[in-house]
PDB file of N, CA and C in Angstrom:
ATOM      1  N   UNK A   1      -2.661  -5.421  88.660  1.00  0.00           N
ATOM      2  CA  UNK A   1      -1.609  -4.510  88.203  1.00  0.00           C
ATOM      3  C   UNK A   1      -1.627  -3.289  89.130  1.00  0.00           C
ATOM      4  N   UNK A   2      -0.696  -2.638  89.918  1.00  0.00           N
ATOM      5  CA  UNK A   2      -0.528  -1.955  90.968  1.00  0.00           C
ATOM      6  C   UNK A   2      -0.787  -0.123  90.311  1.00  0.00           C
ATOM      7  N   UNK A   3       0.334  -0.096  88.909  1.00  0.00           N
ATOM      8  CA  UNK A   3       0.102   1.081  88.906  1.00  0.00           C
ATOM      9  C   UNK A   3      -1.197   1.802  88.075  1.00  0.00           C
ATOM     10  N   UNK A   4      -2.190   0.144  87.512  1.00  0.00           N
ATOM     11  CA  UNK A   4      -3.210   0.654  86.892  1.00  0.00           C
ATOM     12  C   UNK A   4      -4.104   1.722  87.282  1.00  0.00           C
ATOM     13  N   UNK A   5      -4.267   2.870  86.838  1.00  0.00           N
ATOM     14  CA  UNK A   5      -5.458   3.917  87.290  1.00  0.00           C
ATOM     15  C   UNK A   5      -6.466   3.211  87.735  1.00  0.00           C
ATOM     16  N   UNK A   6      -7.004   2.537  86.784  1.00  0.00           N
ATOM     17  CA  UNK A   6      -8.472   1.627  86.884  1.00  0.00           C
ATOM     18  C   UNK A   6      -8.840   0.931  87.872  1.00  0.00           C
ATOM     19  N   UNK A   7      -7.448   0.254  87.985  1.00  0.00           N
ATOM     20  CA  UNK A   7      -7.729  -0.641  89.642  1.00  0.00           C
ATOM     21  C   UNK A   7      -7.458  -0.053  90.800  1.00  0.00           C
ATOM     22  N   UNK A   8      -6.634   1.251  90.704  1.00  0.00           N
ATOM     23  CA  UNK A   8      -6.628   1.921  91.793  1.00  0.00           C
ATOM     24  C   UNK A   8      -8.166   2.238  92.236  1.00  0.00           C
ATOM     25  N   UNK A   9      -9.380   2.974  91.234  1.00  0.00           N
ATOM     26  CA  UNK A   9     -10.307   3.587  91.224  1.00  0.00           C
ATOM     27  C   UNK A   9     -11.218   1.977  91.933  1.00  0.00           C
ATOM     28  N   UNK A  10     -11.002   0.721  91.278  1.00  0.00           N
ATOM     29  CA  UNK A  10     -11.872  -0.221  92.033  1.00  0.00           C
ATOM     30  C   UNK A  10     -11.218  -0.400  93.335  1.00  0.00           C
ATOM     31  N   UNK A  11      -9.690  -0.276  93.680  1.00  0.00           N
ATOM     32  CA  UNK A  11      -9.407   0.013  95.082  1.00  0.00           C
ATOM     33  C   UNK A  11      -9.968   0.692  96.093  1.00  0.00           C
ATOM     34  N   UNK A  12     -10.419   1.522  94.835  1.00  0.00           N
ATOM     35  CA  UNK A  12     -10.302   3.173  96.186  1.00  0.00           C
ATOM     36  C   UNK A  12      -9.847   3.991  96.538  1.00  0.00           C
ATOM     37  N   UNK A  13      -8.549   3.778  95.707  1.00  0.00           N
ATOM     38  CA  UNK A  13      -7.198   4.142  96.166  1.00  0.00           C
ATOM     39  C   UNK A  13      -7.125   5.893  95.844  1.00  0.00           C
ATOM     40  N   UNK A  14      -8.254   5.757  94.314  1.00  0.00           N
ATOM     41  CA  UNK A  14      -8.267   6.916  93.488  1.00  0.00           C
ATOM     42  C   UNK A  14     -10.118   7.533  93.721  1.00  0.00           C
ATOM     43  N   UNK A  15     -10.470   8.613  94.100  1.00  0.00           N
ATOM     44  CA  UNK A  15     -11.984   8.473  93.669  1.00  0.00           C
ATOM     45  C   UNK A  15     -12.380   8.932  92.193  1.00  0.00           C
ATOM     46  N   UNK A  16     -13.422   8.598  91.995  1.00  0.00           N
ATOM     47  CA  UNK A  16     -14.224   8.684  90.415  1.00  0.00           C
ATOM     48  C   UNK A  16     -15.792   8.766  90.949  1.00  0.00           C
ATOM     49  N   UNK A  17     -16.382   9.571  89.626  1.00  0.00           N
ATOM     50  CA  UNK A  17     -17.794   9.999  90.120  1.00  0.00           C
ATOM     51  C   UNK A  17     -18.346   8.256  89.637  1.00  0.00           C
ATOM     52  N   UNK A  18     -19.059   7.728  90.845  1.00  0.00           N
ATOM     53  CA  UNK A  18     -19.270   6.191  90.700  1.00  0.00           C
ATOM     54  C   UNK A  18     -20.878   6.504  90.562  1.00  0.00           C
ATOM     55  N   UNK A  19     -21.468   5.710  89.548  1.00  0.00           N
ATOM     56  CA  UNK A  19     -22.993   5.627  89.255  1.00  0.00           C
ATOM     57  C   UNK A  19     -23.350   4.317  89.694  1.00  0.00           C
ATOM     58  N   UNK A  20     -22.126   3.487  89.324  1.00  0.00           N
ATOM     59  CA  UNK A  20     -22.810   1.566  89.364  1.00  0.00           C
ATOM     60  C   UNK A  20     -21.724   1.204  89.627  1.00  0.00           C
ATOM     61  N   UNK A  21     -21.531   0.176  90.368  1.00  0.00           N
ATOM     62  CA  UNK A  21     -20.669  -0.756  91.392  1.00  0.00           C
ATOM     63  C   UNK A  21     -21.164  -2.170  91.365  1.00  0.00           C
ATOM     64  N   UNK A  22     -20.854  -3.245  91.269  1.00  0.00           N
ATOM     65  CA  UNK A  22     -21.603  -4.393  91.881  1.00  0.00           C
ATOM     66  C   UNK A  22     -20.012  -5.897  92.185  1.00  0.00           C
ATOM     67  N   UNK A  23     -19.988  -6.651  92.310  1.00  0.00           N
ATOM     68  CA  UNK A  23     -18.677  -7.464  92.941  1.00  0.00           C
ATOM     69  C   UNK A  23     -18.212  -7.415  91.060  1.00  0.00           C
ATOM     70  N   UNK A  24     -18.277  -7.134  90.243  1.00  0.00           N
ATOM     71  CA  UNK A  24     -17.716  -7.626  88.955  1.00  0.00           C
ATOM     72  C   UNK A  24     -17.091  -6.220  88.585  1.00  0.00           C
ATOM     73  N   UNK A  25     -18.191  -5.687  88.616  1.00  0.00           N
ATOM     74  CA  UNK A  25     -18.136  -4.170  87.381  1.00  0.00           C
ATOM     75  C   UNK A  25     -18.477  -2.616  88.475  1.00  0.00           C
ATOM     76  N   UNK A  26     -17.546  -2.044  87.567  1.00  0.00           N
ATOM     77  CA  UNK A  26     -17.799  -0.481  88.024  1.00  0.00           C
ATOM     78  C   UNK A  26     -18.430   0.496  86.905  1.00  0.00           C
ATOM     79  N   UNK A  27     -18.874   0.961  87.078  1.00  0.00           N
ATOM     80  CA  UNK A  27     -19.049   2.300  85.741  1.00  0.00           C
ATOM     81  C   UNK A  27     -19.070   3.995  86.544  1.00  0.00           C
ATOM     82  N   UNK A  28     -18.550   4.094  86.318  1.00  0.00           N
ATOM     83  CA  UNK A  28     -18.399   5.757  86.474  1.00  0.00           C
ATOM     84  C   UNK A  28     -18.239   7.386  85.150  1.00  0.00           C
ATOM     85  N   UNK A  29     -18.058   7.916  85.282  1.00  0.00           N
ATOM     86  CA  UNK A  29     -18.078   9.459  84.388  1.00  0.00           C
ATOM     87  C   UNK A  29     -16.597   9.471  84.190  1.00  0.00           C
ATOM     88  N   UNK A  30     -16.317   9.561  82.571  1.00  0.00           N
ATOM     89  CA  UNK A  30     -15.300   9.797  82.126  1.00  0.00           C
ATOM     90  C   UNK A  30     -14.635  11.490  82.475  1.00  0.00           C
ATOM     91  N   UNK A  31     -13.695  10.944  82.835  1.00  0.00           N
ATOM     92  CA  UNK A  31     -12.949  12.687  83.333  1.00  0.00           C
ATOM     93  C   UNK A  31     -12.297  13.284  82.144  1.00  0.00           C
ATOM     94  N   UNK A  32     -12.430  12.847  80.749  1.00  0.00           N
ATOM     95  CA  UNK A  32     -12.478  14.250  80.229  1.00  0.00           C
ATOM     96  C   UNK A  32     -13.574  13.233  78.834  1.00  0.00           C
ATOM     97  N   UNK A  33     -14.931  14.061  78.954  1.00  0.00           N
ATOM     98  CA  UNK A  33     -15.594  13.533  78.525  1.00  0.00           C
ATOM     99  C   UNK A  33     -15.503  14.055  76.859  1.00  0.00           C
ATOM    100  N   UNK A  34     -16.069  13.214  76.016  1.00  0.00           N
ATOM    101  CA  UNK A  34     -16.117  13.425  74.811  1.00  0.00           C
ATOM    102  C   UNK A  34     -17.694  13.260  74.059  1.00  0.00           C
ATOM    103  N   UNK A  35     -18.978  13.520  74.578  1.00  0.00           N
ATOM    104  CA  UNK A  35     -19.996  13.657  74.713  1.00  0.00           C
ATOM    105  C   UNK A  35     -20.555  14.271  75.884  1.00  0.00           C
ATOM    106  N   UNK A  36     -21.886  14.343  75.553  1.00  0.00           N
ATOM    107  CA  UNK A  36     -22.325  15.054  77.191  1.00  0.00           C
ATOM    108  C   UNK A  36     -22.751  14.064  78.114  1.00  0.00           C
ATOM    109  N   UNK A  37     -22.996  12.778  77.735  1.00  0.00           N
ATOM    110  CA  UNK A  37     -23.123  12.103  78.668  1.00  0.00           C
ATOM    111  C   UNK A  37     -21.951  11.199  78.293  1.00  0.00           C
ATOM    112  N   UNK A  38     -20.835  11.045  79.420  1.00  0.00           N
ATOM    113  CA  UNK A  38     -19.660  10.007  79.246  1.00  0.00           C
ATOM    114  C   UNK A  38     -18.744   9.209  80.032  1.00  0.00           C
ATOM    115  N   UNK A  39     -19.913   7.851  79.956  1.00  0.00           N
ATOM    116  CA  UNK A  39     -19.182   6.837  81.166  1.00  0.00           C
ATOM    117  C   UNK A  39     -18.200   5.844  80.605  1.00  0.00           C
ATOM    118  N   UNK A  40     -17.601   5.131  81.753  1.00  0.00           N
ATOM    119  CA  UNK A  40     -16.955   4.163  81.596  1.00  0.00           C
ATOM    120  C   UNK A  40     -17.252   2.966  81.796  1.00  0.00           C
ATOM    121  N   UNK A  41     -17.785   1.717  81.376  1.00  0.00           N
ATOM    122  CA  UNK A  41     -17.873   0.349  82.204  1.00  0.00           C
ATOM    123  C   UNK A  41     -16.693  -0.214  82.155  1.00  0.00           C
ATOM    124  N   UNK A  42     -16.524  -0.592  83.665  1.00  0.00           N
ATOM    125  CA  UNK A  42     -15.053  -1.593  83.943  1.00  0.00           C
ATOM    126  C   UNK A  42     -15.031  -2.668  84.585  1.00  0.00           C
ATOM    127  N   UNK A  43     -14.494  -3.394  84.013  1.00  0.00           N
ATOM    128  CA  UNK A  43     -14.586  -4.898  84.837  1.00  0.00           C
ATOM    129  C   UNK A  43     -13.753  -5.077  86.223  1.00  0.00           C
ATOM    130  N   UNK A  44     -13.704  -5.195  86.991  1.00  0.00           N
ATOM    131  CA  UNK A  44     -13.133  -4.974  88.307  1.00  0.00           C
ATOM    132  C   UNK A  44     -11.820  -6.355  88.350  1.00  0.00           C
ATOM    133  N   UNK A  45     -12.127  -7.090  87.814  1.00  0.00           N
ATOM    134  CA  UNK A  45     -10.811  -8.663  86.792  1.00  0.00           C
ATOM    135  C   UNK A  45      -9.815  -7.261  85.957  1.00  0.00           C
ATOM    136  N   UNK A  46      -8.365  -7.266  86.262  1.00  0.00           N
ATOM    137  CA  UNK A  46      -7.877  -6.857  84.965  1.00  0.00           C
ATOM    138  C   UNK A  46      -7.498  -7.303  84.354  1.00  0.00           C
ATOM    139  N   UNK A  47      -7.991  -6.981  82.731  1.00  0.00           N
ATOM    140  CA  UNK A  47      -7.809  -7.445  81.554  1.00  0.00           C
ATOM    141  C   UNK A  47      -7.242  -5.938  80.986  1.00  0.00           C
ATOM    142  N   UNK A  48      -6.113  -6.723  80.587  1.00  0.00           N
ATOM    143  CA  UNK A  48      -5.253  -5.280  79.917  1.00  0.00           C
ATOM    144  C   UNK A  48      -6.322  -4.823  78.424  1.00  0.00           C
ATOM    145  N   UNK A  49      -6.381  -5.877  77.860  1.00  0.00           N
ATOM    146  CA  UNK A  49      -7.547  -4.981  76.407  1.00  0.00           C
ATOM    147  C   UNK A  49      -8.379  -6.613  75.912  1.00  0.00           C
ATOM    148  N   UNK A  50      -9.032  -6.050  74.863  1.00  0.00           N
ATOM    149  CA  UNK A  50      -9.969  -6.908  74.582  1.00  0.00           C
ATOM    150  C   UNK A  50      -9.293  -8.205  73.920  1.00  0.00           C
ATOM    151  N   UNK A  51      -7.861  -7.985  73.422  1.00  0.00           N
ATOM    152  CA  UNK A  51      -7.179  -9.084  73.187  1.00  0.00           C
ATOM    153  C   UNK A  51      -6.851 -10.306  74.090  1.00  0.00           C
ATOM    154  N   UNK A  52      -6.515  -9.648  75.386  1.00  0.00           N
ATOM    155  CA  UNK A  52      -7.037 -10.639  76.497  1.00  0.00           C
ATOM    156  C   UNK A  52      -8.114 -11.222  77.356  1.00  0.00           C
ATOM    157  N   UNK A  53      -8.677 -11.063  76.773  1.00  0.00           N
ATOM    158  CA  UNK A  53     -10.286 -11.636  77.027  1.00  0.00           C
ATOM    159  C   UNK A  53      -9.705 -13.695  76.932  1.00  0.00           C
ATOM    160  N   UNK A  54     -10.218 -14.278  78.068  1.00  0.00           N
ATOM    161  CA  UNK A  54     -10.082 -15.758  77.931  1.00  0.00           C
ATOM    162  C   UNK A  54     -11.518 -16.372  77.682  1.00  0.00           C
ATOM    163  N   UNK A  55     -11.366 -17.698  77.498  1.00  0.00           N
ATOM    164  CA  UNK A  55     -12.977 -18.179  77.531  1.00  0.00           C
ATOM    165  C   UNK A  55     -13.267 -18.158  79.304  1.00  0.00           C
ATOM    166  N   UNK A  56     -12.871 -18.195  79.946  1.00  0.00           N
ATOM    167  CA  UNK A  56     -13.750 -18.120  81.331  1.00  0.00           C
ATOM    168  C   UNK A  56     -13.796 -16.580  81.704  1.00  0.00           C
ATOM    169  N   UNK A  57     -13.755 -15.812  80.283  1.00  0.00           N
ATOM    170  CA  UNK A  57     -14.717 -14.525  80.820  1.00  0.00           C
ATOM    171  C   UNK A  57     -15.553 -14.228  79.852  1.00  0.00           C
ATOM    172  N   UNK A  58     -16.089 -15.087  79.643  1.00  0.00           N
ATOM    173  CA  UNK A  58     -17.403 -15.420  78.618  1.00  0.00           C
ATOM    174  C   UNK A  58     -18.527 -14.703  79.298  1.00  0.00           C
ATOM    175  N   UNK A  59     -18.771 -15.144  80.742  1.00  0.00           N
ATOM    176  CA  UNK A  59     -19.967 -14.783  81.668  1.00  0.00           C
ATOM    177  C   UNK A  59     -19.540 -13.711  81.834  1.00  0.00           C
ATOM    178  N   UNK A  60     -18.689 -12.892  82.036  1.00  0.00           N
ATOM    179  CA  UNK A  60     -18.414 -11.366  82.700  1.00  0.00           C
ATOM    180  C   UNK A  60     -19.068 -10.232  81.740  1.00  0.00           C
ATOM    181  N   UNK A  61     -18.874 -10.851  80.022  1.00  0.00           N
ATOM    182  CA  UNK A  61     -18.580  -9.725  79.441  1.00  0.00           C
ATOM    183  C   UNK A  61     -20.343  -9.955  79.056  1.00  0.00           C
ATOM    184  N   UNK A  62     -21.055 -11.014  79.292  1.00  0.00           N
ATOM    185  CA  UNK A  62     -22.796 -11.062  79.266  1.00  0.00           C
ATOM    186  C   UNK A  62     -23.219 -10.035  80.326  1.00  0.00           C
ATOM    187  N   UNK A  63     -22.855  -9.767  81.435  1.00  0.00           N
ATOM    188  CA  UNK A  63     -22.748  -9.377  82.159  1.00  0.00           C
ATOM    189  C   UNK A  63     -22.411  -7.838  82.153  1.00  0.00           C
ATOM    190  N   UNK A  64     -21.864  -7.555  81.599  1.00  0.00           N
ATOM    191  CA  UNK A  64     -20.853  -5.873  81.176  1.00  0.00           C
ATOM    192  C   UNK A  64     -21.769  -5.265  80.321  1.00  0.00           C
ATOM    193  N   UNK A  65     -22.524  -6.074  78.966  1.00  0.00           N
ATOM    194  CA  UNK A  65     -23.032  -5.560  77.817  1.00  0.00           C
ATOM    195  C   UNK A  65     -24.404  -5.337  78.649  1.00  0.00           C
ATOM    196  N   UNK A  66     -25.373  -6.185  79.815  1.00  0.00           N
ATOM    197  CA  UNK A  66     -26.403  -5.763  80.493  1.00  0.00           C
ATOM    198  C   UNK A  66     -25.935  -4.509  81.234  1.00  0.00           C
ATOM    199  N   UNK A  67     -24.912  -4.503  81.740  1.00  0.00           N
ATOM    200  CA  UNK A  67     -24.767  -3.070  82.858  1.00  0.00           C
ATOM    201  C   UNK A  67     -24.661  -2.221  81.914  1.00  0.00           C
ATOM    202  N   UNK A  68     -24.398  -1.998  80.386  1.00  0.00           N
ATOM    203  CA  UNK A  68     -24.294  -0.779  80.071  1.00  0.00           C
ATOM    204  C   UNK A  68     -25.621  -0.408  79.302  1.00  0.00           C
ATOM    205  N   UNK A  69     -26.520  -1.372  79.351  1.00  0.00           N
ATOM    206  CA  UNK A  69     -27.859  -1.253  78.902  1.00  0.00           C
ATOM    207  C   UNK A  69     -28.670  -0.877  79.830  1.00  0.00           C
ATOM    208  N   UNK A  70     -28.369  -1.322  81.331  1.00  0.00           N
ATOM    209  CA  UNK A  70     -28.974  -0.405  82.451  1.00  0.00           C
ATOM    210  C   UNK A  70     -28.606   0.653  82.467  1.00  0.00           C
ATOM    211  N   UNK A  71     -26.991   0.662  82.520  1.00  0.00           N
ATOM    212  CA  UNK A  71     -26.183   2.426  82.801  1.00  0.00           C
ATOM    213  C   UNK A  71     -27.057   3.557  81.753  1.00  0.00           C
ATOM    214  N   UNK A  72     -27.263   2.300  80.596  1.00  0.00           N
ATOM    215  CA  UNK A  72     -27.989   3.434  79.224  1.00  0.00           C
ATOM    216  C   UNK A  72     -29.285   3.851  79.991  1.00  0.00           C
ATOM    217  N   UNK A  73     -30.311   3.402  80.607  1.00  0.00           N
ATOM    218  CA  UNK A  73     -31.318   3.612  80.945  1.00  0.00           C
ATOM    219  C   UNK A  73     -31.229   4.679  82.273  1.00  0.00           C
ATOM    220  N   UNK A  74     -30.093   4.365  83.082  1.00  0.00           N
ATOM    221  CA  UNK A  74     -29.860   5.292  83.908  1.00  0.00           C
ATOM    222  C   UNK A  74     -29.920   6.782  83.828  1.00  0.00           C
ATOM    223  N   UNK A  75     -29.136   6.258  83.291  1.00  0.00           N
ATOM    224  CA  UNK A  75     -28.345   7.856  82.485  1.00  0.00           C
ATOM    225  C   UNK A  75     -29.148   8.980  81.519  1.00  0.00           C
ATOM    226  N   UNK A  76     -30.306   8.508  80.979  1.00  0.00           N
ATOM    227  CA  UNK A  76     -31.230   8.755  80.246  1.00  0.00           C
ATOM    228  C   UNK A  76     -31.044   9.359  78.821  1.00  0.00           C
ATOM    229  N   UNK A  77     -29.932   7.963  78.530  1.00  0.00           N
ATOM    230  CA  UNK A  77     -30.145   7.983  76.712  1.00  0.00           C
ATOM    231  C   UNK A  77     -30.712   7.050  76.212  1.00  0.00           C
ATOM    232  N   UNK A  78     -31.242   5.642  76.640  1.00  0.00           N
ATOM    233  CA  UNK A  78     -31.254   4.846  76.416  1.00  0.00           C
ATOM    234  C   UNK A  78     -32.397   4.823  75.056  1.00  0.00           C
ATOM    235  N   UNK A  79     -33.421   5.739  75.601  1.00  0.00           N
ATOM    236  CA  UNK A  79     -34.806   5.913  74.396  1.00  0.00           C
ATOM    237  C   UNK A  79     -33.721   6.648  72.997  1.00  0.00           C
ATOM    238  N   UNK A  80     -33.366   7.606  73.806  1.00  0.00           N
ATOM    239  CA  UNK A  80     -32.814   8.483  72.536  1.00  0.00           C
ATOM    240  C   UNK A  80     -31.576   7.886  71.346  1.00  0.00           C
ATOM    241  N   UNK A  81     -30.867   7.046  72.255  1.00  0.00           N
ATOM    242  CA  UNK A  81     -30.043   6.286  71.392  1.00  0.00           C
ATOM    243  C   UNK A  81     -28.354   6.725  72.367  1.00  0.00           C
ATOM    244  N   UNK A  82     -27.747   6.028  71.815  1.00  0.00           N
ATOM    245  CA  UNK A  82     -26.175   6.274  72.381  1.00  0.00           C
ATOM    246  C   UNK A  82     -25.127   5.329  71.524  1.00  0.00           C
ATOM    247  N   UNK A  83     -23.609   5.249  72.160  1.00  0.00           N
ATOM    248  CA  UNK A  83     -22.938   4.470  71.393  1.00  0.00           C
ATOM    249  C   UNK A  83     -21.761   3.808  72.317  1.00  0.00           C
ATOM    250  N   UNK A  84     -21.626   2.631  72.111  1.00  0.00           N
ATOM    251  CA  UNK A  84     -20.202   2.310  72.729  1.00  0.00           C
ATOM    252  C   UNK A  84     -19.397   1.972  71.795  1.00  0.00           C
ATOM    253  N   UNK A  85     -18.063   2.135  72.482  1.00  0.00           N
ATOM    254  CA  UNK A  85     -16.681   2.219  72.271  1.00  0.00           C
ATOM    255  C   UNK A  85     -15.805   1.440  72.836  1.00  0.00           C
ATOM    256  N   UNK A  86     -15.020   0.164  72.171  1.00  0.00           N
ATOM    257  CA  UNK A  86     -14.042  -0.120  72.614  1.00  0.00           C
ATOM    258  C   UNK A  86     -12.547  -0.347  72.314  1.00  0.00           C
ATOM    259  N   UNK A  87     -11.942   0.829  73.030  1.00  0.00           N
ATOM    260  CA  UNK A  87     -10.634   0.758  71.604  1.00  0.00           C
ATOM    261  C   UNK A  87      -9.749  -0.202  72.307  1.00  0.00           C
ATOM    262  N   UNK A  88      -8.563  -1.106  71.179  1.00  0.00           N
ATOM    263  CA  UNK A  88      -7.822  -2.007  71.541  1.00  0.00           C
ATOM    264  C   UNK A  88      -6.678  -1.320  71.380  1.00  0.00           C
ATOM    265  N   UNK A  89      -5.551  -1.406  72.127  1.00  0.00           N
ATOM    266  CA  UNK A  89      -4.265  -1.419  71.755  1.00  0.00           C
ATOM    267  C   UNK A  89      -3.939   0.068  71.759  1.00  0.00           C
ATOM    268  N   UNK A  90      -2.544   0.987  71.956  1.00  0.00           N
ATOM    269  CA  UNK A  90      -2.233   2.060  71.540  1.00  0.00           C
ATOM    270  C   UNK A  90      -2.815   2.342  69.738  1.00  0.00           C
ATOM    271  N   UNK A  91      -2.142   1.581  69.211  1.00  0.00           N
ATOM    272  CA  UNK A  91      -2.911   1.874  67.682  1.00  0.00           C
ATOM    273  C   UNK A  91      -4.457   2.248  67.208  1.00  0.00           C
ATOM    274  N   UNK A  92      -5.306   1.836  68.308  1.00  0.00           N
ATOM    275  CA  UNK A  92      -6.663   1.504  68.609  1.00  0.00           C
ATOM    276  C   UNK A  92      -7.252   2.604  69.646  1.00  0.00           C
ATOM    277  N   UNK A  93      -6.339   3.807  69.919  1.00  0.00           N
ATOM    278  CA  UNK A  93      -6.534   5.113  70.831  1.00  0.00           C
ATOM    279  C   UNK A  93      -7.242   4.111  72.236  1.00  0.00           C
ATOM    280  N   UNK A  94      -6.601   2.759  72.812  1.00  0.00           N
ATOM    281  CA  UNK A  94      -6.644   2.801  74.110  1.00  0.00           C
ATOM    282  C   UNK A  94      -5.616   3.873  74.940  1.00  0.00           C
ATOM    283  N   UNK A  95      -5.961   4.488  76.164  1.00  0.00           N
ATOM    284  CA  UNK A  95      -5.151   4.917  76.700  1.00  0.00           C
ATOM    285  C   UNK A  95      -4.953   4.558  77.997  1.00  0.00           C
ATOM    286  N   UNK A  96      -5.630   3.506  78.454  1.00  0.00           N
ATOM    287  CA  UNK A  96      -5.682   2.972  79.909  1.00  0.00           C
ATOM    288  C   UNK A  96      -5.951   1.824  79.480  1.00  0.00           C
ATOM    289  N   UNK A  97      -4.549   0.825  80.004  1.00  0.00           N
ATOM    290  CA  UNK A  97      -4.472  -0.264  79.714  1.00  0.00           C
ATOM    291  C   UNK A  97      -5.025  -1.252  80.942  1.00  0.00           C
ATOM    292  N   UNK A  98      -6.259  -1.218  80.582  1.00  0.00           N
ATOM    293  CA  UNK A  98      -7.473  -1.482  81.499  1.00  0.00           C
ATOM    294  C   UNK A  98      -8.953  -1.636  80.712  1.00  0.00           C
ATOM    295  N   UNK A  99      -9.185  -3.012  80.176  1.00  0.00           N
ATOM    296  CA  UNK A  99     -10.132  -3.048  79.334  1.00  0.00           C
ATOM    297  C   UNK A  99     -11.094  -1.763  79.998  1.00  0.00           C
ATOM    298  N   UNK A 100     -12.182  -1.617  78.849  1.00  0.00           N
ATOM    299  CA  UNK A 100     -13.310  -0.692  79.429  1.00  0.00           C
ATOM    300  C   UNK A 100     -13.964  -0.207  78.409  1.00  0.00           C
ATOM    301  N   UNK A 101     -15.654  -0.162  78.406  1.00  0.00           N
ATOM    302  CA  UNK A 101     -16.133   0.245  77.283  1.00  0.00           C
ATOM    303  C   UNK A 101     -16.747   1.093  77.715  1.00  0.00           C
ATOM    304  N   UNK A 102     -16.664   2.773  76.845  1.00  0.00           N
ATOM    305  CA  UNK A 102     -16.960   3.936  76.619  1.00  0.00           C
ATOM    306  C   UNK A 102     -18.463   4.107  76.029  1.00  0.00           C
ATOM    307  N   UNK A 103     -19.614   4.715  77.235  1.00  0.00           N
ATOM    308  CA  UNK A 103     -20.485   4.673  76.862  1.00  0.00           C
ATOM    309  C   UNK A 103     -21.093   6.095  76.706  1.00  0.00           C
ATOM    310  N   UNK A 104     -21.799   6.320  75.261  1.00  0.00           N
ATOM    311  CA  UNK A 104     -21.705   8.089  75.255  1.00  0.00           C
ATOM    312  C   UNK A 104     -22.937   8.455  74.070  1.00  0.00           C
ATOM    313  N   UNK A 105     -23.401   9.317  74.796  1.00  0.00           N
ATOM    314  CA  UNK A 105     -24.452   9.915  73.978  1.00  0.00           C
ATOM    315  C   UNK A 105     -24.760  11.347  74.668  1.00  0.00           C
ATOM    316  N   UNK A 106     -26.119  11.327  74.397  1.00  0.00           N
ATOM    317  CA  UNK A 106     -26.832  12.935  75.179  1.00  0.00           C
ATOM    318  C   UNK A 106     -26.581  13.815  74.107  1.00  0.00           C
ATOM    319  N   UNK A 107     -26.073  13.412  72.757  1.00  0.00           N
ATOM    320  CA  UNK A 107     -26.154  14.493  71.846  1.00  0.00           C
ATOM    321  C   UNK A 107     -27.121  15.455  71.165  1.00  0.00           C
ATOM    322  N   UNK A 108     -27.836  15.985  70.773  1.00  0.00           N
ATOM    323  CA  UNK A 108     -29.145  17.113  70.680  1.00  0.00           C
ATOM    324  C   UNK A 108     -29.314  17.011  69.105  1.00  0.00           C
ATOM    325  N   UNK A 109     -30.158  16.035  68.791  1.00  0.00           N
ATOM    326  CA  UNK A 109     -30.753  15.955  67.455  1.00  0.00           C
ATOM    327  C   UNK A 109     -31.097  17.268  66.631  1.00  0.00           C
TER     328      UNK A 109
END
């Protein structure tokens, strides 16, 4: 999809503060964050939302749920705890129609 933000950013086209990259997935820092620590994991395949998910992306999304368990460890919430997020649909506060799960913590017990 050409005018997607998301794929511009796996283009290049756009920059984003990038933490993790690999041929599947990106994760980078949400630009207007809603925690203190607040990334994005994105699948570099676009899938408009989680409704389009097929069975031959069975392996991607095994794949997505490990990178955000590293990103968690990265990032250094992983001991403390954190949360993901994946909203579907306008009704569902997606706003980038570009699957992607919202990973966020760093909050101060």
């Amino acid at each position: 999809m050409d005018q997607c933000i998301f794929c511009k950013i796996v283009n290049k086209e756009i920059p984003a503060d990038m933490i993790f990259e690999n041929e599947k997935i990106i994760v980078f820092r949400d630009i207007n964050p809603k925690a203190p620590v607040h990334f994005l994991v994105v699948p570099k395949k676009h899938i408009s939302s989680l409704n389009e998910i097929e069975k031959e992306d069975k392996e991607l999304f095994g794949e997505i749920f490990f990178v955000v368990k590293e990103t968690a460890k990265k990032v250094g919430v992983f001991e403390s705890g954190y949360k993901t997020v994946i909203n579907v649909g306008k009704g569902g506060g997606q706003e980038v129609p570009h699957l992607h799960i919202h990973l966020l913590g760093g909050w101060k017990n």
